[in-house]
Protein backbone atom coordinates (compact mmCIF):
# COMPACT_ATOMS: atom_id res chain seq x y z
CA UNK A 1 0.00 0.00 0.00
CA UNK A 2 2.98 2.12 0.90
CA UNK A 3 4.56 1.85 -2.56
CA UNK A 4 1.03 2.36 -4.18
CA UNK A 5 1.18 5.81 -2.31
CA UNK A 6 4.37 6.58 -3.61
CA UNK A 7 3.65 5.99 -7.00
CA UNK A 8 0.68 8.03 -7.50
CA UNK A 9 2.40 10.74 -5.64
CA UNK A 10 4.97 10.14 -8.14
CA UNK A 11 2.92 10.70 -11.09
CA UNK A 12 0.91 13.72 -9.46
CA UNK A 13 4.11 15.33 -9.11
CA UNK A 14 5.49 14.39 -12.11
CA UNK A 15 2.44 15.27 -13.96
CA UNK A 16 2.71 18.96 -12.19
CA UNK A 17 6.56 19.48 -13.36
CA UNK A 18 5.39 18.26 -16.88
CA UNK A 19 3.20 20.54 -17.85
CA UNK A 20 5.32 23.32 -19.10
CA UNK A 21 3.82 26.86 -18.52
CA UNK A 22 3.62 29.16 -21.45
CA UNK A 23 4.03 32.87 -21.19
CA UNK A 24 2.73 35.72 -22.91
CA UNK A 25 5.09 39.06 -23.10
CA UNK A 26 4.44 42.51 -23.26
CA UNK A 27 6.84 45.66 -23.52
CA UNK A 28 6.53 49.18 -22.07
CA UNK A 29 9.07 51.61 -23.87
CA UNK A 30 9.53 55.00 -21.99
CA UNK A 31 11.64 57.47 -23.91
CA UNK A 32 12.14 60.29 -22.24
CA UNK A 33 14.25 63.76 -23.38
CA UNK A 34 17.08 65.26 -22.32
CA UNK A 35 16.99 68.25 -24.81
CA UNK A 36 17.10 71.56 -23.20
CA UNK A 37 14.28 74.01 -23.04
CA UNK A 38 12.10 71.57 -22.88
CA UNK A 39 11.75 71.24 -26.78
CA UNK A 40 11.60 67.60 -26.79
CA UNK A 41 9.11 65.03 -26.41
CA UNK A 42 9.17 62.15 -23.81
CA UNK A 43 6.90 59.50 -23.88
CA UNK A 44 5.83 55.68 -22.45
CA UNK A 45 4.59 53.65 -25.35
CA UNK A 46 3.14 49.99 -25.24
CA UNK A 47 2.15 48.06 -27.93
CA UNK A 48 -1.72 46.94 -28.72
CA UNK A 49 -1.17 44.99 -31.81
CA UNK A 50 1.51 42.08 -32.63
CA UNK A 51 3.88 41.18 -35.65
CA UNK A 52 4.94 38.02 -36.31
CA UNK A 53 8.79 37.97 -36.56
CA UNK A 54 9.49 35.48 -39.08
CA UNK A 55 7.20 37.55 -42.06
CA UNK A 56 9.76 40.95 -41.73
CA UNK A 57 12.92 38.07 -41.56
CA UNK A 58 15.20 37.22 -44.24
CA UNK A 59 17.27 34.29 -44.82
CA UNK A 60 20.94 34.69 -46.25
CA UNK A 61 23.27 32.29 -47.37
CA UNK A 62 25.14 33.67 -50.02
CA UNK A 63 23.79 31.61 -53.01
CA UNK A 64 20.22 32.34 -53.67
CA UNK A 65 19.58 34.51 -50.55
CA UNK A 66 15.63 33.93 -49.60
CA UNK A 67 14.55 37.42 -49.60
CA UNK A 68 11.27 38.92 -47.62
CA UNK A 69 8.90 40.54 -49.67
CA UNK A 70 7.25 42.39 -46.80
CA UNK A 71 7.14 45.97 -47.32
CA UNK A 72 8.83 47.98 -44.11
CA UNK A 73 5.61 49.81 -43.48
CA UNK A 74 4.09 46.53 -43.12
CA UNK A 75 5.98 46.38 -39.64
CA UNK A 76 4.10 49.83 -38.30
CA UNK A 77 1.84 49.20 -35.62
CA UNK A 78 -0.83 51.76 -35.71
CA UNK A 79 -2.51 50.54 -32.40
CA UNK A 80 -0.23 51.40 -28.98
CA UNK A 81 -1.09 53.71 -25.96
CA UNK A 82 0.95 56.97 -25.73
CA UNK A 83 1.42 58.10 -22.45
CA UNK A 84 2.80 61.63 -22.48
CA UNK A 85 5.64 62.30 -20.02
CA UNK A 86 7.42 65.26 -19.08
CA UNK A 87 10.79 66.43 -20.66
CA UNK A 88 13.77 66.59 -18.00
CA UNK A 89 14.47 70.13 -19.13
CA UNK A 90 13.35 73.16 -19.29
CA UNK A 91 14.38 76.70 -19.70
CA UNK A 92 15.83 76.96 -15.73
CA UNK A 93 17.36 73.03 -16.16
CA UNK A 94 17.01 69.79 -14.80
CA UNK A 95 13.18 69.78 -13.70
CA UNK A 96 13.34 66.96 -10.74
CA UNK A 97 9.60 67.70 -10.13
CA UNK A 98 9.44 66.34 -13.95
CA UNK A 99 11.37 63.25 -13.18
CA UNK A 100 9.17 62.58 -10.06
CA UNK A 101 6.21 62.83 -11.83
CA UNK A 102 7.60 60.79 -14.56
CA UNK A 103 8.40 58.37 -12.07
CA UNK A 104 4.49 58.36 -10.62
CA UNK A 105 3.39 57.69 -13.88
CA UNK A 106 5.13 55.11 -14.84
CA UNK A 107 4.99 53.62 -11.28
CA UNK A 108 1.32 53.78 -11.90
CA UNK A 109 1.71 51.57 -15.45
CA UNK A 110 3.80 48.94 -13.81
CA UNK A 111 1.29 48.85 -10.53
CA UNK A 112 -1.54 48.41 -13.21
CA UNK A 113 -0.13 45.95 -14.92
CA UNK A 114 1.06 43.81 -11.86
CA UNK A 115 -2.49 43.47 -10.74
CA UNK A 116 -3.77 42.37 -14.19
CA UNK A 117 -1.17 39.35 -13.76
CA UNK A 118 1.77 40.74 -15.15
CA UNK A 119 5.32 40.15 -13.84
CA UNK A 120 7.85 42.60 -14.43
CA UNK A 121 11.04 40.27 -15.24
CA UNK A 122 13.41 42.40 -17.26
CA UNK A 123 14.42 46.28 -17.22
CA UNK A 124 16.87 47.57 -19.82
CA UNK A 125 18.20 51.17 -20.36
CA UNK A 126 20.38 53.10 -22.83
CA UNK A 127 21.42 56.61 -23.43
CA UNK A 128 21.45 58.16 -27.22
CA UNK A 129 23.80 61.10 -27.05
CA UNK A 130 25.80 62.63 -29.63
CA UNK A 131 27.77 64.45 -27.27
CA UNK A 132 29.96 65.93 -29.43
CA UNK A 133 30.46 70.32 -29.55
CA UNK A 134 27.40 71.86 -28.69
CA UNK A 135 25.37 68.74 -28.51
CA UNK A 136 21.67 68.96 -27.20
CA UNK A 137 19.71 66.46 -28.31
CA UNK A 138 19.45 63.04 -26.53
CA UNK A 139 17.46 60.21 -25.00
CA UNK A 140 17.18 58.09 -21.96
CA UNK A 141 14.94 54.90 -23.27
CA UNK A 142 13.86 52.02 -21.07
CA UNK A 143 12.55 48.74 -21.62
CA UNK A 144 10.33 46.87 -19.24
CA UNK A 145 9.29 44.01 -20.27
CA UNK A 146 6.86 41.42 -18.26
CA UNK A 147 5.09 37.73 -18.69
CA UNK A 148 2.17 36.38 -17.49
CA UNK A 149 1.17 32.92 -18.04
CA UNK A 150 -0.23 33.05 -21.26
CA UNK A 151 -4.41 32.26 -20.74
């Protein structure tokens, strides 16, 4: 009887470990400007529509390359939200009353999100900058991306 246990605990566990979950992803882009005077535009963007990958992906290999057809506007999705931000700048500087309420906001998106099921698993962050004489134009942009288990 003790071995009959342990088998169908066995399976029920096993059972539980095989069923591989499946996630669904979803990114939230914030771009947000560092050009002075406030002249620039800063903004959190997410996604309503898909693509699939593999139509907007070519194949090379050097003798009879497989070329996509797709046309580049193809890959425009005309359905995202557009959360306006405010710009980091303005005529008297660095606004840090702008980057707190930049920082609400998007604290907002991610507490929003988290209660619909999302999980926030991945940030990543870059800075576009020419920097070179008399440079004022750049960008801080930031990824988050999060899974659920896909439903």
């Amino acid at each position: 009887m003790k071995k009959l246990f342990f088998a169908f605990l066995f399976l029920f566990i096993f059972e539980g470990v095989s069923q591989a979950q499946t996630y669904e992803y979803q990114i939230v882009t914030v771009i947000e400007s560092i050009v002075p005077n406030g002249l620039g535009r800063s903004r959190m963007v997410t996604a309503n529509e898909s693509r699939d990958y593999k139509e907007f992906t070519s194949t090379r290999t050097g003798d009879g390359d497989k070329r996509n057809k797709s046309d580049r506007g193809d890959i425009r999705v005309k359905g995202f939200d557009e959360t306006k931000l405010l710009n980091f700048f303005n005529l008297g500087g660095i606004r840090f009353q702008n980057i707190a309420a930049n920082d609400a906001i998007v604290m907002s998106k991610i507490n929003t999100m988290a209660e619909e099921g999302w999980e926030l698993t991945f940030v990543n962050s870059g800075v576009e900058s020419f920097a070179g004489k008399g440079d004022k134009n750049g960008i801080y942009v930031t990824r988050y991306i999060f899974k659920r288990v896909k439903q």
